[in-house]
C-alpha atoms as a PDB file:
ATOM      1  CA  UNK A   1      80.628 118.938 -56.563  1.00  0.00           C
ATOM      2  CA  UNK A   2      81.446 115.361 -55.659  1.00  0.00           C
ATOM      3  CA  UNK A   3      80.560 114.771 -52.080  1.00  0.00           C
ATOM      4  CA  UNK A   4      82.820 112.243 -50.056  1.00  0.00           C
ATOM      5  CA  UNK A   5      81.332 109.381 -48.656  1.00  0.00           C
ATOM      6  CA  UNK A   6      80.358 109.922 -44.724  1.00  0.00           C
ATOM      7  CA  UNK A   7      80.530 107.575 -42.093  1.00  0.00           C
ATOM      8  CA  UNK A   8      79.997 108.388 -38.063  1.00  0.00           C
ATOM      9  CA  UNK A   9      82.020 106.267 -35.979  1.00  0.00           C
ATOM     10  CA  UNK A  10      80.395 106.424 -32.299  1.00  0.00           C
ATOM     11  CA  UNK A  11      82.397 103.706 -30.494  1.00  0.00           C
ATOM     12  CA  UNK A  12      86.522 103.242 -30.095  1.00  0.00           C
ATOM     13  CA  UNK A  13      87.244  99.391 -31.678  1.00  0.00           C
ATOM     14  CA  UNK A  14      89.868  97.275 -30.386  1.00  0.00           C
ATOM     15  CA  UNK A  15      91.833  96.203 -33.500  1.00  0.00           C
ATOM     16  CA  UNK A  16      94.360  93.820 -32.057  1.00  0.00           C
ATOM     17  CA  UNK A  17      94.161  91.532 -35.496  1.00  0.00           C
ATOM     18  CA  UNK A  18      94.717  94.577 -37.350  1.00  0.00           C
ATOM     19  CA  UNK A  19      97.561  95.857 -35.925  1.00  0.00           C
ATOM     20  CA  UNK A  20      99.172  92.426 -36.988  1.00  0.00           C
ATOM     21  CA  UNK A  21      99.553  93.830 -40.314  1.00  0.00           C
ATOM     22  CA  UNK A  22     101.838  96.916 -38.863  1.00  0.00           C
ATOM     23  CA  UNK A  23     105.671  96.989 -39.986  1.00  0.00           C
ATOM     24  CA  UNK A  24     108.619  96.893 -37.687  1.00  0.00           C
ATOM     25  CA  UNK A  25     108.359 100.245 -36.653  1.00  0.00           C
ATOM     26  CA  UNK A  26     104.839 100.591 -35.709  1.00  0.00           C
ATOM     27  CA  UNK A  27     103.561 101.524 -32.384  1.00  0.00           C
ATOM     28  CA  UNK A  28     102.489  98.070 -30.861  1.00  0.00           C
ATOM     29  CA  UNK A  29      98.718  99.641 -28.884  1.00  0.00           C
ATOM     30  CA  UNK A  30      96.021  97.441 -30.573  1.00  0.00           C
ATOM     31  CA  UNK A  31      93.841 100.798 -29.785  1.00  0.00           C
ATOM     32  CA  UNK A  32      92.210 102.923 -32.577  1.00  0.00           C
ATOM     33  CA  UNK A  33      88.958 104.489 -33.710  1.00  0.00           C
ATOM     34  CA  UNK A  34      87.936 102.017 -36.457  1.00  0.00           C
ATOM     35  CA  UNK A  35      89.540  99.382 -38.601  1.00  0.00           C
ATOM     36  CA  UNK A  36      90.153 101.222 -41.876  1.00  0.00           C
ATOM     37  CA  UNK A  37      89.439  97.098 -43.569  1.00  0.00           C
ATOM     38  CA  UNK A  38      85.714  97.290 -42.549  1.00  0.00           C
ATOM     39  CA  UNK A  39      85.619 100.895 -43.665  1.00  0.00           C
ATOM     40  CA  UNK A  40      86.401 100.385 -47.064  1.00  0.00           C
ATOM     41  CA  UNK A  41      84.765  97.183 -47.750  1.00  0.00           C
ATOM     42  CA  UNK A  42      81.528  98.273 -46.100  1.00  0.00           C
ATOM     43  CA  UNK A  43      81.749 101.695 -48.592  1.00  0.00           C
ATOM     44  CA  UNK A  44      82.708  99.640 -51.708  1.00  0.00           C
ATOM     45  CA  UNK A  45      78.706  99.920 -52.960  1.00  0.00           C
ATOM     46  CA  UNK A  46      78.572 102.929 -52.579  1.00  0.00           C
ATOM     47  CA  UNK A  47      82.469 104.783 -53.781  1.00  0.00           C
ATOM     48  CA  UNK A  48      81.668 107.457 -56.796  1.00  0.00           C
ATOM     49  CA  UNK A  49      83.276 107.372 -59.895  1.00  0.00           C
ATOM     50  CA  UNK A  50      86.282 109.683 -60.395  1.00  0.00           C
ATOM     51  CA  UNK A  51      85.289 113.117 -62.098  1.00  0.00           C
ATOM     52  CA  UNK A  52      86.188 114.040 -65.647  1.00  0.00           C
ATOM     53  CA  UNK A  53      87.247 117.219 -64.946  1.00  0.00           C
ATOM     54  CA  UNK A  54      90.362 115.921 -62.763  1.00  0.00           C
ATOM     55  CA  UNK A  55      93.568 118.293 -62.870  1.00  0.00           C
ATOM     56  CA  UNK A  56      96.791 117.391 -64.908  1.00  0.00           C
ATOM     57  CA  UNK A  57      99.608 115.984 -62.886  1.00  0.00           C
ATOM     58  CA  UNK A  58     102.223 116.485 -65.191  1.00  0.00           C
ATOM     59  CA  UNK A  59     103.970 119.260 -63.427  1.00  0.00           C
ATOM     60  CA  UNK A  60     104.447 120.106 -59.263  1.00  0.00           C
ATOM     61  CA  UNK A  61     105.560 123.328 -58.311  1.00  0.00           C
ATOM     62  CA  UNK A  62     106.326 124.171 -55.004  1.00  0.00           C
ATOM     63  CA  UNK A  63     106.270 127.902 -53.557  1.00  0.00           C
ATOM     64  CA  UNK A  64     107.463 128.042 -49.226  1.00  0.00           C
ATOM     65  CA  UNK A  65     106.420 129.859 -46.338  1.00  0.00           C
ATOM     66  CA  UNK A  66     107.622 131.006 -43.068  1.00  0.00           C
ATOM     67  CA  UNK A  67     105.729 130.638 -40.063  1.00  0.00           C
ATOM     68  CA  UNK A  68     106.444 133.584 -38.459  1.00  0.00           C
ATOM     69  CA  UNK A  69     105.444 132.109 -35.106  1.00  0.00           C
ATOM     70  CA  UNK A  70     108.362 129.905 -34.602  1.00  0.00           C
ATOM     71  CA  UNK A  71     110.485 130.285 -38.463  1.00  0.00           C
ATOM     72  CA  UNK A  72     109.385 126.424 -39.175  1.00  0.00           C
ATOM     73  CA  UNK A  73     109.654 126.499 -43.388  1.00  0.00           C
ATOM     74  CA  UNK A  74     106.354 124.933 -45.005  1.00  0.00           C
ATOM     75  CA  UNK A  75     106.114 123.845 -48.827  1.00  0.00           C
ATOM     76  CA  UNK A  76     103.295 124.902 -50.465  1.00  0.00           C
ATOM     77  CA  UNK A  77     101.321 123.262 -53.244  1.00  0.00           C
ATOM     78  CA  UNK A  78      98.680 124.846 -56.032  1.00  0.00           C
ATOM     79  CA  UNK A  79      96.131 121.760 -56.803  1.00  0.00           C
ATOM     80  CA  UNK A  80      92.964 123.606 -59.094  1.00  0.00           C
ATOM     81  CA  UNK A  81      91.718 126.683 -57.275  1.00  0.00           C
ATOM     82  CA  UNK A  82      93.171 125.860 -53.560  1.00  0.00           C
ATOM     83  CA  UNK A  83      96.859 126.199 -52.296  1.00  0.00           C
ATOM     84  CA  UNK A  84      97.772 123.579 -49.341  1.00  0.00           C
ATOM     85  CA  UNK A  85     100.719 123.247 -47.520  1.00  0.00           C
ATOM     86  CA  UNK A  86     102.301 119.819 -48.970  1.00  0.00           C
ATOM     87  CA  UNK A  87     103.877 119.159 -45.191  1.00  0.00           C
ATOM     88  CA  UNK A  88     101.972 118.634 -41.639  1.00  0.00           C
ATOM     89  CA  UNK A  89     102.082 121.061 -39.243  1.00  0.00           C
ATOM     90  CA  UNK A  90     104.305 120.970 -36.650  1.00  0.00           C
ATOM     91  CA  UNK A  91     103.731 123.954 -34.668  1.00  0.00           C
ATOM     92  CA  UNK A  92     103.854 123.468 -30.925  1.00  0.00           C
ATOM     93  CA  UNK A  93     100.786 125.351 -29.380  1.00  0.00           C
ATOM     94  CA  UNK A  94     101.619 126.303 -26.099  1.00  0.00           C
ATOM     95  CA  UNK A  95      98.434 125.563 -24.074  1.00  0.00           C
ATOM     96  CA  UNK A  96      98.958 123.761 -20.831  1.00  0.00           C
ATOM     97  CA  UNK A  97      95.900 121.531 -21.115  1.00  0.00           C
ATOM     98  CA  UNK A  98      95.322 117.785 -22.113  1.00  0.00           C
ATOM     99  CA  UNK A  99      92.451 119.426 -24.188  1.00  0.00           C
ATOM    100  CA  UNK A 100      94.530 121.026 -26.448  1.00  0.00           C
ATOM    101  CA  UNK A 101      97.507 118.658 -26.682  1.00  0.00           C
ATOM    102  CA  UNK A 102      99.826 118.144 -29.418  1.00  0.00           C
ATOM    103  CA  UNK A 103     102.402 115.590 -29.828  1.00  0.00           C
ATOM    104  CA  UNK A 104     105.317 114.583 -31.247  1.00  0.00           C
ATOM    105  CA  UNK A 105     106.486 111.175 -32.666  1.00  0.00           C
ATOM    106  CA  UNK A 106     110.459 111.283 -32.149  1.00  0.00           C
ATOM    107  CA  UNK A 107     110.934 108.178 -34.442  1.00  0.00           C
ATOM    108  CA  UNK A 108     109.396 110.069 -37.246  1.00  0.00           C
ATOM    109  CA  UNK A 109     109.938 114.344 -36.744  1.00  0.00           C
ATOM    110  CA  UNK A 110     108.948 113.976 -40.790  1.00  0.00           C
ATOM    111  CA  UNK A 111     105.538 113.304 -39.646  1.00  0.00           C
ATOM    112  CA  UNK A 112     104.721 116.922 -37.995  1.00  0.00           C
ATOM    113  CA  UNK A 113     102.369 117.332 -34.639  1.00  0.00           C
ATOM    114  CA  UNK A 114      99.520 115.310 -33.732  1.00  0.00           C
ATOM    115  CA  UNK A 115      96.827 117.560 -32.388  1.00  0.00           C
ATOM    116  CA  UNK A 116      93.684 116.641 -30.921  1.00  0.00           C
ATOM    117  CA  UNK A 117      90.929 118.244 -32.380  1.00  0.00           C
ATOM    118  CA  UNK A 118      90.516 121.255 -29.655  1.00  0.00           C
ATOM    119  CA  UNK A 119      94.268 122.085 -30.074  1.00  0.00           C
ATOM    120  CA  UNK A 120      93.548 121.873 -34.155  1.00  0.00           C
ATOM    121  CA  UNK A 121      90.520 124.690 -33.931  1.00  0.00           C
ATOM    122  CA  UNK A 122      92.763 126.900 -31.468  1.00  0.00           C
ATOM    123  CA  UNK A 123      90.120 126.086 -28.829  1.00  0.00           C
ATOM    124  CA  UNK A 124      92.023 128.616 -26.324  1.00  0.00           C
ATOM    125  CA  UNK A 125      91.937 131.627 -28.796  1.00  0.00           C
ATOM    126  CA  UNK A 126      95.381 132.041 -29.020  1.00  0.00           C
ATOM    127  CA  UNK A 127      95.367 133.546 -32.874  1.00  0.00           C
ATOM    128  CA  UNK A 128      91.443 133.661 -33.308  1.00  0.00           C
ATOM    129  CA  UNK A 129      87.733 133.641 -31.688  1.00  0.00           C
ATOM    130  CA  UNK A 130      86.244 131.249 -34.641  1.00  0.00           C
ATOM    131  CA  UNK A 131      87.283 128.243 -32.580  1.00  0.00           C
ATOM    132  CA  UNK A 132      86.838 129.156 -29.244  1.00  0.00           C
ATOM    133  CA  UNK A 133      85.578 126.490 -26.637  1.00  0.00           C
ATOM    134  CA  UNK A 134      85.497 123.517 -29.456  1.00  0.00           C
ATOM    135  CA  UNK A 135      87.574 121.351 -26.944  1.00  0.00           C
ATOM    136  CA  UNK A 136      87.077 117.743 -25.792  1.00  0.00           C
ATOM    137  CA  UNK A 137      83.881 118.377 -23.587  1.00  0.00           C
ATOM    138  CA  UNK A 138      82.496 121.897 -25.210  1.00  0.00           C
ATOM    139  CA  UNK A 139      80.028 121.200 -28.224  1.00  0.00           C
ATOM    140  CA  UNK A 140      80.203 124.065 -30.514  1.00  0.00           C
ATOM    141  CA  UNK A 141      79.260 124.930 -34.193  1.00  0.00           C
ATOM    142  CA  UNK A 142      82.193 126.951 -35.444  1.00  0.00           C
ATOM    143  CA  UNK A 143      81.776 129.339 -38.706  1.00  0.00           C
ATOM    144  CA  UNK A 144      82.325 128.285 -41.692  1.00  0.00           C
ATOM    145  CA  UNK A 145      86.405 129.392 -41.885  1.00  0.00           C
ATOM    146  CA  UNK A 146      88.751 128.966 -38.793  1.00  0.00           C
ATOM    147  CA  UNK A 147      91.878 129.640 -38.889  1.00  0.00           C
ATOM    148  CA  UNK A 148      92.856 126.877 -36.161  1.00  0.00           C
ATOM    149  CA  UNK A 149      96.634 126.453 -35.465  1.00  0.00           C
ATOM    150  CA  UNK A 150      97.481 127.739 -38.574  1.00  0.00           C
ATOM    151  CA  UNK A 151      99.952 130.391 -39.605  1.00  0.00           C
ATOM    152  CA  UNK A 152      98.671 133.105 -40.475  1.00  0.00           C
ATOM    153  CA  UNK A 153      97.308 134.010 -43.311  1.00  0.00           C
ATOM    154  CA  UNK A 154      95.861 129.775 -43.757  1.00  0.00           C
ATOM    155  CA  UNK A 155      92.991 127.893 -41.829  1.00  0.00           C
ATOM    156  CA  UNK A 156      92.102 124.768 -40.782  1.00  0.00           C
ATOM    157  CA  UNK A 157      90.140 122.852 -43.727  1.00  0.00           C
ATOM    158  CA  UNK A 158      86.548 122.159 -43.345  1.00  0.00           C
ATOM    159  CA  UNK A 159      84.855 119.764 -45.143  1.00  0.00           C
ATOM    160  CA  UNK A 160      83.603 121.381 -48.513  1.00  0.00           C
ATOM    161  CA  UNK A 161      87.399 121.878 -48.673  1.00  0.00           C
ATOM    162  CA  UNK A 162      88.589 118.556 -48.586  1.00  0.00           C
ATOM    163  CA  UNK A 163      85.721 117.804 -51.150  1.00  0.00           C
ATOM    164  CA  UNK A 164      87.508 120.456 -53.485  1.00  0.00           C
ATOM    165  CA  UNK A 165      90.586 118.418 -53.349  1.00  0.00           C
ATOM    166  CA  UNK A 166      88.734 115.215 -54.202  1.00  0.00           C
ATOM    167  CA  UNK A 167      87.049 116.611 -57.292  1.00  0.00           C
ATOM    168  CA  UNK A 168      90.507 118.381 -58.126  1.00  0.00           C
ATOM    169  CA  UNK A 169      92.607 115.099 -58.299  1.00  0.00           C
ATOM    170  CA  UNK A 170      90.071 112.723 -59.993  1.00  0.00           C
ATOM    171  CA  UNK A 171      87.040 111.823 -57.359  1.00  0.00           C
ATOM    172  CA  UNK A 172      86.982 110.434 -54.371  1.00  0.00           C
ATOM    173  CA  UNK A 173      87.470 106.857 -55.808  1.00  0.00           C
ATOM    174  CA  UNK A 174      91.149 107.364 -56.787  1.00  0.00           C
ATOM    175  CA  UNK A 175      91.768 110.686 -54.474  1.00  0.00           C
ATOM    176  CA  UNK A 176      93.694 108.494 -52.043  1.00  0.00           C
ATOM    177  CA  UNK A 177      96.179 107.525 -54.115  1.00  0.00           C
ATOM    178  CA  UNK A 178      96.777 110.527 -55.985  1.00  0.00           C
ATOM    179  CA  UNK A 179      97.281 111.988 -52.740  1.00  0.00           C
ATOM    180  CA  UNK A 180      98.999 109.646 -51.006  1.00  0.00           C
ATOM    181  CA  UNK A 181     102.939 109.921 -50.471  1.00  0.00           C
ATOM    182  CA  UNK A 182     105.312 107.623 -53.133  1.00  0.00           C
ATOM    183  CA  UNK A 183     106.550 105.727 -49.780  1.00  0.00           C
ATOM    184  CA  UNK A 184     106.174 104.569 -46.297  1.00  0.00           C
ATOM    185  CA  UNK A 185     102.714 103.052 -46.576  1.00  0.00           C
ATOM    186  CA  UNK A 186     102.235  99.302 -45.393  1.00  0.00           C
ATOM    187  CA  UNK A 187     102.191  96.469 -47.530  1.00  0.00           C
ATOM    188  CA  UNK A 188     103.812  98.779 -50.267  1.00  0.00           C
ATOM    189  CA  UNK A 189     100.816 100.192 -50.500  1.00  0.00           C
ATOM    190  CA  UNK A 190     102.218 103.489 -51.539  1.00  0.00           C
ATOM    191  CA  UNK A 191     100.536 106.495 -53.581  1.00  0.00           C
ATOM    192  CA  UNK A 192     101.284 108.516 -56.929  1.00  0.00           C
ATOM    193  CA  UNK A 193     101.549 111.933 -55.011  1.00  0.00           C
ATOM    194  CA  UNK A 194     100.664 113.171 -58.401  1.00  0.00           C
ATOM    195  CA  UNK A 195      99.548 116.481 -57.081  1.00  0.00           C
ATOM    196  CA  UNK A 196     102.403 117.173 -54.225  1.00  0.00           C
ATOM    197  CA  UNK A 197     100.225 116.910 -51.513  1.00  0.00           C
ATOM    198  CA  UNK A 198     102.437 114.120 -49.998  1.00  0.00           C
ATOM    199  CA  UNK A 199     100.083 112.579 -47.463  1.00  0.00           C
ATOM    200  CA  UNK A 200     102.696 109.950 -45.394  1.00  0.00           C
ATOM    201  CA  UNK A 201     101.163 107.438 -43.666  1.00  0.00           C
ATOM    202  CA  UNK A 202     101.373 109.014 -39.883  1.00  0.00           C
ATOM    203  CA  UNK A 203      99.296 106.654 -38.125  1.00  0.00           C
ATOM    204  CA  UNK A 204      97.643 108.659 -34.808  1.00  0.00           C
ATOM    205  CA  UNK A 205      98.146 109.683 -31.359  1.00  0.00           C
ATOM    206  CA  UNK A 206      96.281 107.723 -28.764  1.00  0.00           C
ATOM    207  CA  UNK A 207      96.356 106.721 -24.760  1.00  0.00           C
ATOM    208  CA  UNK A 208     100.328 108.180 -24.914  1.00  0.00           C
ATOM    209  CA  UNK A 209     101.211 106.083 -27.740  1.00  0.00           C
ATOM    210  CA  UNK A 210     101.816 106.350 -31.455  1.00  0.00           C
ATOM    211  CA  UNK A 211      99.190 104.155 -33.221  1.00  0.00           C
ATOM    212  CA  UNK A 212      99.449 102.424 -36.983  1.00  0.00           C
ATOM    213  CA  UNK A 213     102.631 104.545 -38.010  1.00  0.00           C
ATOM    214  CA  UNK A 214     102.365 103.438 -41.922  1.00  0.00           C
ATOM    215  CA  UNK A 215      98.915 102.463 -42.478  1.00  0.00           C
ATOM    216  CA  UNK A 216      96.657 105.369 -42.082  1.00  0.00           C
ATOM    217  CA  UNK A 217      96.796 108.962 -42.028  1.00  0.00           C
ATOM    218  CA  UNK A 218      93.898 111.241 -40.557  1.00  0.00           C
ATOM    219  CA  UNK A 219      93.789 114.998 -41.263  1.00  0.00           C
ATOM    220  CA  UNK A 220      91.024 117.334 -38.858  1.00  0.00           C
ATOM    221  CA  UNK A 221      88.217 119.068 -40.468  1.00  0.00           C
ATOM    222  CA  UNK A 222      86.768 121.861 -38.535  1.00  0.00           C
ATOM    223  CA  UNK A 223      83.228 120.313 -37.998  1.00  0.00           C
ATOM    224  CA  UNK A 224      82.692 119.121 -34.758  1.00  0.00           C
ATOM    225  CA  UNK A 225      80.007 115.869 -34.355  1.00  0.00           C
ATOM    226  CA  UNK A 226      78.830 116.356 -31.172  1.00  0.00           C
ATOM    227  CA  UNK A 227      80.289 116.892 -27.082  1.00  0.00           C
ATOM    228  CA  UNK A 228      82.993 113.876 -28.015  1.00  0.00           C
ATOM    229  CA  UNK A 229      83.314 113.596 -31.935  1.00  0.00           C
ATOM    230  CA  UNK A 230      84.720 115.888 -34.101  1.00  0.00           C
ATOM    231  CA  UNK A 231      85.011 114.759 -38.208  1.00  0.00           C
ATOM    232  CA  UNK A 232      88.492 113.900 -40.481  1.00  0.00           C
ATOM    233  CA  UNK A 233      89.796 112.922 -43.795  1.00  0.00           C
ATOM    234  CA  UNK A 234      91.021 109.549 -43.854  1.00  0.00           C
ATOM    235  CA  UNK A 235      93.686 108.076 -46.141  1.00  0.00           C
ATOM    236  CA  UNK A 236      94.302 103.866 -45.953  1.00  0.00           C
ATOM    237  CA  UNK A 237      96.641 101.263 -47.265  1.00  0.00           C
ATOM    238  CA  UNK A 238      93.679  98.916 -48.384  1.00  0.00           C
ATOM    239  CA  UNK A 239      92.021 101.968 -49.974  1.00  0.00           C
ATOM    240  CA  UNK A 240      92.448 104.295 -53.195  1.00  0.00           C
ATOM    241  CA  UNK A 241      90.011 106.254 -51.618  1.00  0.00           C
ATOM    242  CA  UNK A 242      89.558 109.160 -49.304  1.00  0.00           C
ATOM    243  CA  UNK A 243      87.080 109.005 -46.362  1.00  0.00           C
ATOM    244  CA  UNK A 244      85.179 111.579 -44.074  1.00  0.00           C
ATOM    245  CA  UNK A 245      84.613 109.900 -40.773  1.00  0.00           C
ATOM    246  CA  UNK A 246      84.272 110.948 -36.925  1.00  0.00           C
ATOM    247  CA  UNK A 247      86.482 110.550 -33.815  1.00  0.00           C
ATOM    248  CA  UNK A 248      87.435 111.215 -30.955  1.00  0.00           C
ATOM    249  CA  UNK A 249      88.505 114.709 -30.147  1.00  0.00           C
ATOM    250  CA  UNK A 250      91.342 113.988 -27.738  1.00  0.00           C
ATOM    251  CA  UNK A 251      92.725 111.479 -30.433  1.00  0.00           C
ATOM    252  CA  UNK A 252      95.801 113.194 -31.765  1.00  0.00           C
ATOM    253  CA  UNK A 253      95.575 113.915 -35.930  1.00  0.00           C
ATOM    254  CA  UNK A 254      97.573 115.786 -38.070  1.00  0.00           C
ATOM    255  CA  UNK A 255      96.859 119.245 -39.353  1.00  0.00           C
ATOM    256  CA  UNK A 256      96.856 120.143 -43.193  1.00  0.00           C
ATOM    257  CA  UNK A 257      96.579 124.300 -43.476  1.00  0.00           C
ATOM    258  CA  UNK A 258      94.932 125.461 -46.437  1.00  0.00           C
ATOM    259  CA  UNK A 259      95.335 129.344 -47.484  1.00  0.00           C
ATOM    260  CA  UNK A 260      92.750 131.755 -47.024  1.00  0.00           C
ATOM    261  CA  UNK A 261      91.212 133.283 -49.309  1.00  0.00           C
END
């Protein structure tokens, strides 16, 4: 299996010249974890070549699902052997705790929730024990499936998952844009969403402000890096490629579910 390239980001970098490159709409905070510019052009020696046995794109079908929790209607997408819901979550998980916040972005309700990671694993056990105490200041080394916020019956991805979608798509050199929505990214930087997975370019949640709305969306994996970091997918505007990096855990992400096996 095709392995995505890994980078740990330990420090928060100011990027006030690369917010410049925001549209109209974008939140003006010149905070965020990384510039995704040095990301990509630091990893172009080393991005793998896309894999032969990619999937056909020629037809999307899309099945739906309740969440029972709250009647919020998901699409659902088959890409290869995994079904993903083809939306973001936007389940509001009612724990009274900056730990496991979750946040909307009234300009765009399209967008879903932005959870930070301890809200993402269900930190407070609300639906299941696998993610219990990974919050912002608990280090923890969940099991291999969580179910997270989920509804039931899907889970939070973990890596090895988002690896799977990759390979499914064409390798992590082109998975970006296959993934990537047909509008809304910066610079008309815009994907094929060949697949249906529909990634739009959310931007994050930081400091109580809505950060690079069109250039960048970030989707939680359930490994945690250590007390503070906790690892993502990354999508870009500069990039055709997908990305697993580290964070923040109180940063706010979005949430792709992925059904369970």
């Amino acid at each position: 299996m095709m392995n995505l390239v890994r980078y740990t980001i330990f420090s928060a970098i100011v990027l006030s010249a690369f917010m410049a490159c925001s549209d109209s709409k974008s939140p003006s905070s010149p905070e965020a974890d990384f510039s995704s510019s040095a990301v990509t052009s630091s990893s172009s020696s080393v991005v793998k070549s896309s894999s032969s046995n990619a999937l056909s794109s020629s037809s999307i079908v899309y099945s739906t699902i309740t969440d029972a929790r709250d009647g919020q209607k998901y699409k659902v997408v088959t890409i290869g052997s995994q079904e993903w819901m083809a939306e973001n979550l936007n389940y509001e998980y009612k724990v009274d705790s900056v730990t496991y916040g979750n946040y909307v972005n009234l300009d765009y309700p399209e967008y879903g929730r932005f959870y930070t990671w301890g809200a993402a694993m269900d930190s407070a056990a609300v639906f299941s024990k696998n993610g219990e105490g990974c919050g912002r200041v608990e280090p923890c080394v969940p099991p291999t499936t969580v179910r997270g916020v989920c509804p039931e019956g899907f889970r939070l991805p973990n890596e090895s998952d988002f690896e799977t979608l990759s390979d499914a798509v064409g390798g992590q050199a082109i998975a970006g844009q296959k993934l990537k929505s047909t509008s809304g990214w910066y610079d008309n930087a815009n994907g094929t969403d060949g697949f249906g997975f529909s990634a739009l370019p959310v931007g994050i949640y930081n400091n109580k402000t809505f950060v690079k709305a069109s250039s960048y969306a970030h989707f939680w994996t359930t490994r945690g890096g250590n007390i503070d970091y906790a690892f993502y997918m990354g999508l870009y505007f500069d990039s055709k490629s997908v990305f697993i990096n580290s964070s923040y855990k109180y940063y706010g992400y979005s949430v792709r579910c992925l059904k369970s096996n």
